[in-house]
PDB file of N, CA and C in Angstrom:
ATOM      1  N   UNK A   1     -31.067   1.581  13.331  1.00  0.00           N
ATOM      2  CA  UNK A   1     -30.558   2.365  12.246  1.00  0.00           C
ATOM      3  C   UNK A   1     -29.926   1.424  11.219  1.00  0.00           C
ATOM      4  N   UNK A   2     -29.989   1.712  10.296  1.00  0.00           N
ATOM      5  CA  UNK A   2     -29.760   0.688   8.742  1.00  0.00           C
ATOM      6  C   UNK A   2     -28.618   1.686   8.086  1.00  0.00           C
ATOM      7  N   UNK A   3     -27.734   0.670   7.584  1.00  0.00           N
ATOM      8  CA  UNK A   3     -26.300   1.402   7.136  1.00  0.00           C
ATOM      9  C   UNK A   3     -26.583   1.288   5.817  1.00  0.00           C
ATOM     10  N   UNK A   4     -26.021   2.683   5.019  1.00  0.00           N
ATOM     11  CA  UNK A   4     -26.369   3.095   3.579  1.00  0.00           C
ATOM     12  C   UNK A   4     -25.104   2.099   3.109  1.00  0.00           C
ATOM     13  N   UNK A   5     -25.362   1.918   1.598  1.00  0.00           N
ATOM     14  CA  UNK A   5     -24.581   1.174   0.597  1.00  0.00           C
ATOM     15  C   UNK A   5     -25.059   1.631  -0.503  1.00  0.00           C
ATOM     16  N   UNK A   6     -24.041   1.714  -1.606  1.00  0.00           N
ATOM     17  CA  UNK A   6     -24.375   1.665  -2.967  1.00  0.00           C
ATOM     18  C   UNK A   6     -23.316   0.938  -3.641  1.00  0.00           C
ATOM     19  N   UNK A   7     -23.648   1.124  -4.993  1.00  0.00           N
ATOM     20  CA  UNK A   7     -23.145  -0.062  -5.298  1.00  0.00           C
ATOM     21  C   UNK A   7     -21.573   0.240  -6.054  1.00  0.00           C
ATOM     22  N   UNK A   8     -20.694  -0.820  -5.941  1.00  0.00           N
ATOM     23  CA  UNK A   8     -19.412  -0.278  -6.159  1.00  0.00           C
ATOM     24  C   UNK A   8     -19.341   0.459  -7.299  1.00  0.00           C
ATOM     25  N   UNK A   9     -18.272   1.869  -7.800  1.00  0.00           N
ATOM     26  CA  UNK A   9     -18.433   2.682  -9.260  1.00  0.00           C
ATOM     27  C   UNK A   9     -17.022   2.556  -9.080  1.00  0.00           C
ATOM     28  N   UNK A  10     -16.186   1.975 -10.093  1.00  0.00           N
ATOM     29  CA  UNK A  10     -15.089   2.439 -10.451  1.00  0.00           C
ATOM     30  C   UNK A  10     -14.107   3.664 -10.697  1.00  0.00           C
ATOM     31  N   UNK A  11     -15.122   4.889 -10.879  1.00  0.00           N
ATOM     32  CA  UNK A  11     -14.883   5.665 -10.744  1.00  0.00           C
ATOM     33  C   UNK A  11     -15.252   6.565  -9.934  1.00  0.00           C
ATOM     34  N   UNK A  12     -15.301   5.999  -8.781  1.00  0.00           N
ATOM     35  CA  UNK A  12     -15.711   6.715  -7.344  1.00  0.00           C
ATOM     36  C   UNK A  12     -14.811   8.281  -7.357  1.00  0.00           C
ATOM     37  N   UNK A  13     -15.125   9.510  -7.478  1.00  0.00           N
ATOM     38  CA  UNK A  13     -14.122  10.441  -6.738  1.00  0.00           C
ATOM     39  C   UNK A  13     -13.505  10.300  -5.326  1.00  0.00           C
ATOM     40  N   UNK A  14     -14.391  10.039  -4.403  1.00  0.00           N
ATOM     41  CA  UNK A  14     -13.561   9.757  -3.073  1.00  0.00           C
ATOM     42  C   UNK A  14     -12.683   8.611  -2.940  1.00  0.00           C
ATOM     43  N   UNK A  15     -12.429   7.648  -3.966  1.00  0.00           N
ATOM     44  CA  UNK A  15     -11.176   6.702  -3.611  1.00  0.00           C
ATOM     45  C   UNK A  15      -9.717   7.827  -3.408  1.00  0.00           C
ATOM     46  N   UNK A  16      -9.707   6.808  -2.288  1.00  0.00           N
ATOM     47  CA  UNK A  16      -7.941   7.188  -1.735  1.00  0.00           C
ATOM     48  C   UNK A  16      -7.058   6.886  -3.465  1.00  0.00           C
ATOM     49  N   UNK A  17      -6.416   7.732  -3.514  1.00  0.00           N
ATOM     50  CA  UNK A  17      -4.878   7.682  -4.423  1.00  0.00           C
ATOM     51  C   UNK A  17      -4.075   8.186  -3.893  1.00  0.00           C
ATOM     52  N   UNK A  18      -2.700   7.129  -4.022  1.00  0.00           N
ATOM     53  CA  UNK A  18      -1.501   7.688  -3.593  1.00  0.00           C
ATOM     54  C   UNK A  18      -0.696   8.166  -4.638  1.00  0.00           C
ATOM     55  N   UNK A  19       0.084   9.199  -4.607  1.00  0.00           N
ATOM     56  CA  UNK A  19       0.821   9.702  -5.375  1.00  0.00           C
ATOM     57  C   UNK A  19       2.725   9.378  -5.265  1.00  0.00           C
ATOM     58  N   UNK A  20       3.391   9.245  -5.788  1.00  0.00           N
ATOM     59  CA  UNK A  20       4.674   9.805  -5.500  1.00  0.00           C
ATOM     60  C   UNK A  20       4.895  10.957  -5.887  1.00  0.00           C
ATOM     61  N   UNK A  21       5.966  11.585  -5.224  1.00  0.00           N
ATOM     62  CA  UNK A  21       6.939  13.135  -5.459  1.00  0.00           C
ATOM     63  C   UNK A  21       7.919  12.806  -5.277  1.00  0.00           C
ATOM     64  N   UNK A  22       8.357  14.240  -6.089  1.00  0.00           N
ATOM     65  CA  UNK A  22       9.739  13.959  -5.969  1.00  0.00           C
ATOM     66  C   UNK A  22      10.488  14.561  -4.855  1.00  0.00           C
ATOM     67  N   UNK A  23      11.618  13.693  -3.966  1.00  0.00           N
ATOM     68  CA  UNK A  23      12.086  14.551  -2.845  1.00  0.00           C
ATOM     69  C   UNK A  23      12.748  15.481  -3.192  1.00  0.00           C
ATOM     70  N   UNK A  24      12.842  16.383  -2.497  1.00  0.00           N
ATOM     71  CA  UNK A  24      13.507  17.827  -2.485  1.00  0.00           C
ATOM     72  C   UNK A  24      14.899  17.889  -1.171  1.00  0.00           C
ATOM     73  N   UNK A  25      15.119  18.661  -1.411  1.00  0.00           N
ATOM     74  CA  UNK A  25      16.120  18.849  -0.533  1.00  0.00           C
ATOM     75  C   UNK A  25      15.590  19.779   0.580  1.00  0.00           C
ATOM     76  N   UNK A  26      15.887  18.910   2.031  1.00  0.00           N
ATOM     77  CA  UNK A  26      14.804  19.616   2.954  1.00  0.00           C
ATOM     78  C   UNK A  26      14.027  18.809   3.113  1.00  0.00           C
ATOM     79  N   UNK A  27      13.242  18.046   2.585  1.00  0.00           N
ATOM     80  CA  UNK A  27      11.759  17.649   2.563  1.00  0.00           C
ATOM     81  C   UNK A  27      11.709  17.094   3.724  1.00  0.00           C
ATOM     82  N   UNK A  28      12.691  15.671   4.260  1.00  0.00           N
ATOM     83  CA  UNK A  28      12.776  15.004   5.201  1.00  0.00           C
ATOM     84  C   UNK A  28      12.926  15.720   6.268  1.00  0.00           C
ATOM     85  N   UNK A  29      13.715  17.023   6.420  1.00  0.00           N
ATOM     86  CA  UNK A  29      13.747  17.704   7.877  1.00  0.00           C
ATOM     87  C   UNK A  29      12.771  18.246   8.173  1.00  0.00           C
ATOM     88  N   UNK A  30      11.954  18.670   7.257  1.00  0.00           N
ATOM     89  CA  UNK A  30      10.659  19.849   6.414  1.00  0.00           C
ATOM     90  C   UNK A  30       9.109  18.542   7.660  1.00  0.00           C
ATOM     91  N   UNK A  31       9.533  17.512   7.192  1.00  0.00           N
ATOM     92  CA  UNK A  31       8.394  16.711   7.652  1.00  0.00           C
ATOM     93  C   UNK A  31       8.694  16.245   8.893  1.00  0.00           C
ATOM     94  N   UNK A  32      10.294  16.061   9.258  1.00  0.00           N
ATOM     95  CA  UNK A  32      10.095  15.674  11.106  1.00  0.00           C
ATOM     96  C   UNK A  32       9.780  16.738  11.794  1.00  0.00           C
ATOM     97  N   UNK A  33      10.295  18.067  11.526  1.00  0.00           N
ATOM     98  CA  UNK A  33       9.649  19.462  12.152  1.00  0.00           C
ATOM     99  C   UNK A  33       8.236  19.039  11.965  1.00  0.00           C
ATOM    100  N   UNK A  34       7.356  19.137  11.406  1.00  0.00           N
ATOM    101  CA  UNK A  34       6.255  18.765  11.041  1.00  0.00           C
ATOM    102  C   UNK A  34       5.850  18.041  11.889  1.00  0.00           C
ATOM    103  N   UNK A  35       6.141  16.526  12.268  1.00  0.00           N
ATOM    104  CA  UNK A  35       5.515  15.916  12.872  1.00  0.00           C
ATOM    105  C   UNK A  35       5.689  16.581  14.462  1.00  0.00           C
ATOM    106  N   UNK A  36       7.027  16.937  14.619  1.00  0.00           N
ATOM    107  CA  UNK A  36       7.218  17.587  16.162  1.00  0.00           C
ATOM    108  C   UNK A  36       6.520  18.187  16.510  1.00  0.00           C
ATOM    109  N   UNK A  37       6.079  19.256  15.709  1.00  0.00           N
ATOM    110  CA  UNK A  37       5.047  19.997  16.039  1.00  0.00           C
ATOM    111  C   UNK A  37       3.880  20.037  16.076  1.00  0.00           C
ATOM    112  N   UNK A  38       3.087  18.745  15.292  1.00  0.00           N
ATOM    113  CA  UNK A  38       1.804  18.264  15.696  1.00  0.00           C
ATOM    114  C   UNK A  38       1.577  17.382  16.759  1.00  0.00           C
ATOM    115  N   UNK A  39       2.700  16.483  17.175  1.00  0.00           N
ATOM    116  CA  UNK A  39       2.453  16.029  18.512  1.00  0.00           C
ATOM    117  C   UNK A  39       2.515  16.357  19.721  1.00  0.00           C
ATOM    118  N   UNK A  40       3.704  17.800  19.553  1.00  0.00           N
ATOM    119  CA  UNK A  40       3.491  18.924  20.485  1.00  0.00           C
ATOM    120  C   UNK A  40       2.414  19.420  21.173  1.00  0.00           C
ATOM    121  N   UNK A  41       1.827  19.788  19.991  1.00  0.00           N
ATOM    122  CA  UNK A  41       0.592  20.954  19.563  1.00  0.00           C
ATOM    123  C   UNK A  41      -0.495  19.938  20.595  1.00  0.00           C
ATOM    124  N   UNK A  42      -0.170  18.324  20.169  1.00  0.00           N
ATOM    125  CA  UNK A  42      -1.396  17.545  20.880  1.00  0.00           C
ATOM    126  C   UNK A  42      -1.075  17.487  22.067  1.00  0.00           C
ATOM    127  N   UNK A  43      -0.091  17.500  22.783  1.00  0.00           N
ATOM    128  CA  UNK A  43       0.059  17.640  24.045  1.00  0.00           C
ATOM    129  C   UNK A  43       1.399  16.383  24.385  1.00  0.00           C
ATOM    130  N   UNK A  44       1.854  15.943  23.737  1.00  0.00           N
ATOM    131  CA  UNK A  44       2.458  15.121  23.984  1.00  0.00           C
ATOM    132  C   UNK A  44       3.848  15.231  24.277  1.00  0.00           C
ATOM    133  N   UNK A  45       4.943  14.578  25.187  1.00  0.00           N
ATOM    134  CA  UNK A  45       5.669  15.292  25.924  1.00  0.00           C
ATOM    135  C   UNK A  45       7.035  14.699  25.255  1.00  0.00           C
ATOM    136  N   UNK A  46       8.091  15.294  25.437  1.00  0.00           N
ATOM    137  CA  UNK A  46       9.450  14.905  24.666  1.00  0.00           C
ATOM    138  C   UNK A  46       9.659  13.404  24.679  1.00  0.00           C
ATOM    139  N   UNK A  47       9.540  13.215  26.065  1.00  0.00           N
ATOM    140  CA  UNK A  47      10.098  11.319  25.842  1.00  0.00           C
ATOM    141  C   UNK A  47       8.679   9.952  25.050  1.00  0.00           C
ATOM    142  N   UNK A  48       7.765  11.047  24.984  1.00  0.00           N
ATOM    143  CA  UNK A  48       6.754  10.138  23.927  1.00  0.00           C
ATOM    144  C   UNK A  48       7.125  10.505  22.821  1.00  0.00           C
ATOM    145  N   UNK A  49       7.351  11.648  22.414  1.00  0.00           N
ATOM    146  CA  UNK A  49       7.919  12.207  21.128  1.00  0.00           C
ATOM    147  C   UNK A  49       8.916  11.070  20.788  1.00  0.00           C
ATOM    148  N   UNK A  50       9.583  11.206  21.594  1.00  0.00           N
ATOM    149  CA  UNK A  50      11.158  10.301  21.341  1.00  0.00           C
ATOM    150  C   UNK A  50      10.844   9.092  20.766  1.00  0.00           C
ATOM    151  N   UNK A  51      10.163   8.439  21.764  1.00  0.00           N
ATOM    152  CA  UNK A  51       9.348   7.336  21.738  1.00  0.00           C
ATOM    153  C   UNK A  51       8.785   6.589  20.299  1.00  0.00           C
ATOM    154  N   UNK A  52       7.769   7.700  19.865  1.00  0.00           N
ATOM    155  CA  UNK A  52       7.282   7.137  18.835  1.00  0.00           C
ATOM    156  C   UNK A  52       8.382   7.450  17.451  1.00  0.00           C
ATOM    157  N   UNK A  53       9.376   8.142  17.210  1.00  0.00           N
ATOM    158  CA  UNK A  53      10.721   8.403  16.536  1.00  0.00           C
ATOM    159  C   UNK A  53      11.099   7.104  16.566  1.00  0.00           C
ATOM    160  N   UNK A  54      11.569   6.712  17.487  1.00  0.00           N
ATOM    161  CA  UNK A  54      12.560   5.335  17.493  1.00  0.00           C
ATOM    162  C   UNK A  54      11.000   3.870  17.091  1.00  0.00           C
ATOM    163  N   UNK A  55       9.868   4.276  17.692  1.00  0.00           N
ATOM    164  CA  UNK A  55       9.301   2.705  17.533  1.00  0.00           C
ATOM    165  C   UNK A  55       9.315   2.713  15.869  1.00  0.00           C
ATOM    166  N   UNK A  56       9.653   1.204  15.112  1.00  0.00           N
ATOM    167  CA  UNK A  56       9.395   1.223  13.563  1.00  0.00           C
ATOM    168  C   UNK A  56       8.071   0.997  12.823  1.00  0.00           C
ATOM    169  N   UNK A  57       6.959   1.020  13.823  1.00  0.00           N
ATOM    170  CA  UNK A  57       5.754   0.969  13.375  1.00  0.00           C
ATOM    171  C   UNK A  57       5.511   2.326  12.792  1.00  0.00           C
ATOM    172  N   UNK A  58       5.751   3.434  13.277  1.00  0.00           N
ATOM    173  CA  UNK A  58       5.476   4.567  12.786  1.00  0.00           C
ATOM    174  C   UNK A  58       6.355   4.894  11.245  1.00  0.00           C
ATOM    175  N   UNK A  59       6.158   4.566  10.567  1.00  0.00           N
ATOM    176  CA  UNK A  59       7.495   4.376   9.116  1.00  0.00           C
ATOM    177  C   UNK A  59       8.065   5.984   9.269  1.00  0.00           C
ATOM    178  N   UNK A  60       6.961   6.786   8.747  1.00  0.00           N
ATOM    179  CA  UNK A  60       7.612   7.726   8.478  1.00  0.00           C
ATOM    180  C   UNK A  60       8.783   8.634   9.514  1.00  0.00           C
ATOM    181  N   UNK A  61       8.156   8.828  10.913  1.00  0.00           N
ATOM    182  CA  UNK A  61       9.449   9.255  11.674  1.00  0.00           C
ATOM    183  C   UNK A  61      10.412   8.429  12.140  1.00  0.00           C
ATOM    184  N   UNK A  62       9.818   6.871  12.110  1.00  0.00           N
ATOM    185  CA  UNK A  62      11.347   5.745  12.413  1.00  0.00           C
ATOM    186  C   UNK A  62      12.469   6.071  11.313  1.00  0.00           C
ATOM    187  N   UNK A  63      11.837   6.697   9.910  1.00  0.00           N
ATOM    188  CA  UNK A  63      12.668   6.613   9.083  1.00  0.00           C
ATOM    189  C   UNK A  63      13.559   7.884   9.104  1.00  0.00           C
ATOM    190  N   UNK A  64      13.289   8.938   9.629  1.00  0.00           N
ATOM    191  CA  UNK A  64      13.954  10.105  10.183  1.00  0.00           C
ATOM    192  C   UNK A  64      14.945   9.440  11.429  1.00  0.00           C
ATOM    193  N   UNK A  65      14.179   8.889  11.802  1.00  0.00           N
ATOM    194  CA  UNK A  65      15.549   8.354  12.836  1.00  0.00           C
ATOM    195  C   UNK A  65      16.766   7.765  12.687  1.00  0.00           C
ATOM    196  N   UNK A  66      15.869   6.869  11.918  1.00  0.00           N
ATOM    197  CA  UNK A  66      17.076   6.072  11.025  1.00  0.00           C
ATOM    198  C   UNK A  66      17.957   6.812  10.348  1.00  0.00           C
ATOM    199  N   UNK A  67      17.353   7.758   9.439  1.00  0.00           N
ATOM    200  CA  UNK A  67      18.650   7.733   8.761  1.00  0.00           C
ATOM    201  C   UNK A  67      19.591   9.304   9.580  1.00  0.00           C
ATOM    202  N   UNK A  68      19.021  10.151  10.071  1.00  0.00           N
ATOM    203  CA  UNK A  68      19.473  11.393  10.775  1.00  0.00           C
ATOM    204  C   UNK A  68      20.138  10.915  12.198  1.00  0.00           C
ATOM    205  N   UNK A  69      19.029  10.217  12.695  1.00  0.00           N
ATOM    206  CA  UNK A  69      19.716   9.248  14.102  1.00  0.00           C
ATOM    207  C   UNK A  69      19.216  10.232  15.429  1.00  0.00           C
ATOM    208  N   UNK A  70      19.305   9.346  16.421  1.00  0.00           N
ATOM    209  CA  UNK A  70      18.876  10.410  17.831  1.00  0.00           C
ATOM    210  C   UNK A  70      19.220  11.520  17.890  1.00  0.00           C
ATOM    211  N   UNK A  71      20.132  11.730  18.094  1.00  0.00           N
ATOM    212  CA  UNK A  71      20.594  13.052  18.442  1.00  0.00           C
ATOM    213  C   UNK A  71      19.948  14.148  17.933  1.00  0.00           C
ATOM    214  N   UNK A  72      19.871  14.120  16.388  1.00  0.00           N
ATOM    215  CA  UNK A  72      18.846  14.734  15.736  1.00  0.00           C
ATOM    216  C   UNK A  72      17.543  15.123  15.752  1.00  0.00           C
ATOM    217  N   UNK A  73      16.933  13.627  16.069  1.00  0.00           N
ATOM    218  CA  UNK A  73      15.566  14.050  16.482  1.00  0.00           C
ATOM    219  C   UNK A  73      16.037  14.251  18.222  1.00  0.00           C
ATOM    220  N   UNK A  74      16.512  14.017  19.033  1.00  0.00           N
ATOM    221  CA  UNK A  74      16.304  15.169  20.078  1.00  0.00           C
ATOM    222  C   UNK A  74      16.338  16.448  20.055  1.00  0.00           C
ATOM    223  N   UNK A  75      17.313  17.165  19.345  1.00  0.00           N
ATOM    224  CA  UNK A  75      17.965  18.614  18.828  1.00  0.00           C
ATOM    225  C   UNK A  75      16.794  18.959  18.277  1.00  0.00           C
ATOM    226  N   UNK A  76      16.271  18.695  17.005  1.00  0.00           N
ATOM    227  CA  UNK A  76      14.862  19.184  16.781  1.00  0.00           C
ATOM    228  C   UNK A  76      13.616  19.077  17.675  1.00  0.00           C
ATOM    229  N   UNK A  77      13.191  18.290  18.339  1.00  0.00           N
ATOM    230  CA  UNK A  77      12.516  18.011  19.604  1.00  0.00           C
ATOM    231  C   UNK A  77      12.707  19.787  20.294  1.00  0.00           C
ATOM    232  N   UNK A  78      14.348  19.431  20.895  1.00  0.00           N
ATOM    233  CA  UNK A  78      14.317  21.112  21.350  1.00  0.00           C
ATOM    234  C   UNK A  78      14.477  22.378  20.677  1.00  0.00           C
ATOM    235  N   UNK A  79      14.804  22.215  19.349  1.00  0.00           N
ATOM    236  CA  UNK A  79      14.548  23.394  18.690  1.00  0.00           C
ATOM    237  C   UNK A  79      13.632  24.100  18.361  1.00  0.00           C
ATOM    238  N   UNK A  80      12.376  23.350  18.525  1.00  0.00           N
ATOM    239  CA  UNK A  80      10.472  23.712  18.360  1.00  0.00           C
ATOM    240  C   UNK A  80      10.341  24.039  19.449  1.00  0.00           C
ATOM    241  N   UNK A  81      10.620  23.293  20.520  1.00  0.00           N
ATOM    242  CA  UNK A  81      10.197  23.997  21.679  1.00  0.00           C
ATOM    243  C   UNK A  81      10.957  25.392  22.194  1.00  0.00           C
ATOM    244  N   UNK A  82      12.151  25.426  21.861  1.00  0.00           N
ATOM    245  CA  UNK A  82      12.615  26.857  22.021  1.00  0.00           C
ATOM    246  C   UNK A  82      12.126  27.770  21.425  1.00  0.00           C
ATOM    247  N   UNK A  83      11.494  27.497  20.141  1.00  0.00           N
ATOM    248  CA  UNK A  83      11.118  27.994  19.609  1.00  0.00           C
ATOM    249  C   UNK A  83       9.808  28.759  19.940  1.00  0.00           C
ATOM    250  N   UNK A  84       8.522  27.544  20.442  1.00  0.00           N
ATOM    251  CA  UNK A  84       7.527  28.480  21.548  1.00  0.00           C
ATOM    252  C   UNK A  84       8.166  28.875  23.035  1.00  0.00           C
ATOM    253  N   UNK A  85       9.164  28.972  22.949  1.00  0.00           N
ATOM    254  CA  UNK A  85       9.835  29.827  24.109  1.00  0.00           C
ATOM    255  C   UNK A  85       9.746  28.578  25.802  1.00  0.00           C
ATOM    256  N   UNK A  86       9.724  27.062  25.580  1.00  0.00           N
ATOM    257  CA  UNK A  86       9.753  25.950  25.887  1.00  0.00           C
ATOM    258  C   UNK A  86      11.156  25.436  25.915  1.00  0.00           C
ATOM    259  N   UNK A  87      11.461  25.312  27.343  1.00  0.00           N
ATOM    260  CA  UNK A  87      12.564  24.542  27.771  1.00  0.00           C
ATOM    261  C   UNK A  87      12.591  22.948  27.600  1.00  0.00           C
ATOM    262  N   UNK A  88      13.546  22.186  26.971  1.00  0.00           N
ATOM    263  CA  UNK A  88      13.545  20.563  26.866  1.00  0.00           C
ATOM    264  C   UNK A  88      14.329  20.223  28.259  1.00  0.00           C
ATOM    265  N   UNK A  89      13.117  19.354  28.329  1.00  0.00           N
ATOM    266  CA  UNK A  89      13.281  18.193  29.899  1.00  0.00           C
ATOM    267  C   UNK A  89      14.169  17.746  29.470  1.00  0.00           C
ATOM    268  N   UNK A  90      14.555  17.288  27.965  1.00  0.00           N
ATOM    269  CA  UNK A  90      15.986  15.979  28.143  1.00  0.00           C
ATOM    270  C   UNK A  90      16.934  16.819  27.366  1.00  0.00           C
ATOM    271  N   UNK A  91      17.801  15.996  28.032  1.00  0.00           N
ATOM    272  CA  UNK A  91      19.193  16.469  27.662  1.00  0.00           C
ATOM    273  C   UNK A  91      19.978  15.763  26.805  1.00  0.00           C
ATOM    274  N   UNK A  92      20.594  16.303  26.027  1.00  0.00           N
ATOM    275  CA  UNK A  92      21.488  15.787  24.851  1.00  0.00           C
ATOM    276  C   UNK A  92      21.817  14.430  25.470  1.00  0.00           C
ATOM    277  N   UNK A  93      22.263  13.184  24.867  1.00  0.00           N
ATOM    278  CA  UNK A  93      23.244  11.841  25.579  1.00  0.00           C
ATOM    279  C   UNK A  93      22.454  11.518  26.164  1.00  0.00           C
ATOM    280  N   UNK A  94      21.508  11.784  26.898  1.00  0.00           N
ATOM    281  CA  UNK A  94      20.720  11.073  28.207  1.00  0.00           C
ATOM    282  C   UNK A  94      19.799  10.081  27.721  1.00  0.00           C
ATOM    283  N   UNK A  95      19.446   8.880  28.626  1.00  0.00           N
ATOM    284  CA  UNK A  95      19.076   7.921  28.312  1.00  0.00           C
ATOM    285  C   UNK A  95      17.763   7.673  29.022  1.00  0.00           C
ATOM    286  N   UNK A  96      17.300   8.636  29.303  1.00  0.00           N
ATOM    287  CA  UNK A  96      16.409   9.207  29.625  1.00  0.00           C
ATOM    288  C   UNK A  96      14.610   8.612  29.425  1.00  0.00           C
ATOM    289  N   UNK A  97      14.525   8.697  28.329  1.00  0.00           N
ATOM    290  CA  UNK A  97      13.397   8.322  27.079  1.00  0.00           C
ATOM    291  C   UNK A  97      13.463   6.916  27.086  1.00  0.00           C
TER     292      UNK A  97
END
Protein backbone atom coordinates (compact mmCIF):
# COMPACT_ATOMS: atom_id res chain seq x y z
CA UNK A 1 0.00 0.00 0.00
CA UNK A 2 1.45 3.53 -1.07
CA UNK A 3 0.79 6.55 1.27
CA UNK A 4 -1.16 9.58 -0.32
CA UNK A 5 0.62 13.13 -0.30
CA UNK A 6 -0.12 16.34 -1.75
CA UNK A 7 1.49 19.05 -1.90
CA UNK A 8 1.82 21.58 0.96
CA UNK A 9 -1.30 24.65 0.60
CA UNK A 10 -0.98 27.29 2.96
CA UNK A 11 -4.21 27.51 3.26
CA UNK A 12 -5.04 24.08 4.21
CA UNK A 13 -8.63 24.15 6.18
CA UNK A 14 -7.65 21.21 8.34
CA UNK A 15 -4.53 22.94 9.95
CA UNK A 16 -4.72 22.80 13.71
CA UNK A 17 -5.26 26.60 15.19
CA UNK A 18 -5.03 27.46 18.55
CA UNK A 19 -7.06 30.05 19.91
CA UNK A 20 -6.98 31.98 23.25
CA UNK A 21 -10.18 32.87 25.52
CA UNK A 22 -10.90 34.61 27.81
CA UNK A 23 -11.14 32.95 31.39
CA UNK A 24 -14.31 33.17 33.06
CA UNK A 25 -15.05 32.64 36.36
CA UNK A 26 -15.63 28.92 36.89
CA UNK A 27 -13.85 27.90 33.88
CA UNK A 28 -10.97 26.17 35.80
CA UNK A 29 -13.41 24.17 38.12
CA UNK A 30 -15.81 23.90 34.89
CA UNK A 31 -12.70 21.87 33.23
CA UNK A 32 -11.33 19.68 36.27
CA UNK A 33 -15.05 18.39 36.66
CA UNK A 34 -14.60 17.79 33.10
CA UNK A 35 -11.67 15.95 33.09
CA UNK A 36 -13.01 13.79 36.26
CA UNK A 37 -15.52 12.77 34.48
CA UNK A 38 -13.98 11.61 31.33
CA UNK A 39 -11.51 9.53 33.05
CA UNK A 40 -14.20 8.17 35.11
CA UNK A 41 -16.44 7.52 32.29
CA UNK A 42 -13.04 5.56 30.89
CA UNK A 43 -12.83 3.46 33.67
CA UNK A 44 -10.21 4.76 35.55
CA UNK A 45 -10.07 4.56 39.30
CA UNK A 46 -9.60 7.47 42.00
CA UNK A 47 -5.90 6.90 42.84
CA UNK A 48 -5.04 7.05 38.91
CA UNK A 49 -7.24 9.98 38.78
CA UNK A 50 -5.17 11.40 41.58
CA UNK A 51 -2.28 10.32 39.95
CA UNK A 52 -2.40 11.90 36.75
CA UNK A 53 -3.66 15.50 38.80
CA UNK A 54 -0.44 15.66 40.62
CA UNK A 55 2.02 14.19 37.57
CA UNK A 56 3.21 17.79 35.67
CA UNK A 57 3.27 16.24 32.36
CA UNK A 58 -0.37 16.48 32.12
CA UNK A 59 -0.35 20.67 32.16
CA UNK A 60 -3.73 21.15 32.23
CA UNK A 61 -4.93 19.14 35.46
CA UNK A 62 -1.28 19.54 37.20
CA UNK A 63 -2.33 23.06 36.87
CA UNK A 64 -5.66 22.55 38.79
CA UNK A 65 -3.64 21.04 41.30
CA UNK A 66 -1.43 23.46 41.62
CA UNK A 67 -3.17 26.12 42.07
CA UNK A 68 -6.63 24.59 44.03
CA UNK A 69 -4.23 21.86 45.63
CA UNK A 70 -5.16 18.14 46.73
CA UNK A 71 -7.66 18.30 48.74
CA UNK A 72 -9.62 19.79 46.06
CA UNK A 73 -9.05 17.61 43.48
CA UNK A 74 -9.86 14.74 45.90
CA UNK A 75 -13.30 16.49 47.04
CA UNK A 76 -14.17 16.79 43.40
CA UNK A 77 -12.91 13.25 42.57
CA UNK A 78 -15.78 12.44 45.21
CA UNK A 79 -18.24 14.79 44.35
CA UNK A 80 -18.78 13.14 40.63
CA UNK A 81 -18.84 10.08 41.97
CA UNK A 82 -21.54 10.80 44.48
CA UNK A 83 -22.92 12.17 42.12
CA UNK A 84 -23.44 8.74 39.91
CA UNK A 85 -24.48 7.52 43.25
CA UNK A 86 -20.49 6.08 43.71
CA UNK A 87 -18.81 5.81 46.95
CA UNK A 88 -14.87 7.24 47.08
CA UNK A 89 -12.30 4.54 48.09
CA UNK A 90 -10.09 7.46 49.47
CA UNK A 91 -10.45 9.38 52.10
CA UNK A 92 -9.87 12.97 52.75
CA UNK A 93 -5.79 13.32 54.32
CA UNK A 94 -4.96 9.85 53.28
CA UNK A 95 -1.89 9.11 51.63
CA UNK A 96 -3.21 6.64 50.00
CA UNK A 97 -2.66 7.49 46.09
Amino acid sequence: MRAISKPFAPDDPLTLVGVALPDSDGALEEMARTFVQEYLLQGWDERRLLALFRNPFYRAPHLVYRVCGEEYVRRLIAEVLAGWGQQPALQEGSDDA
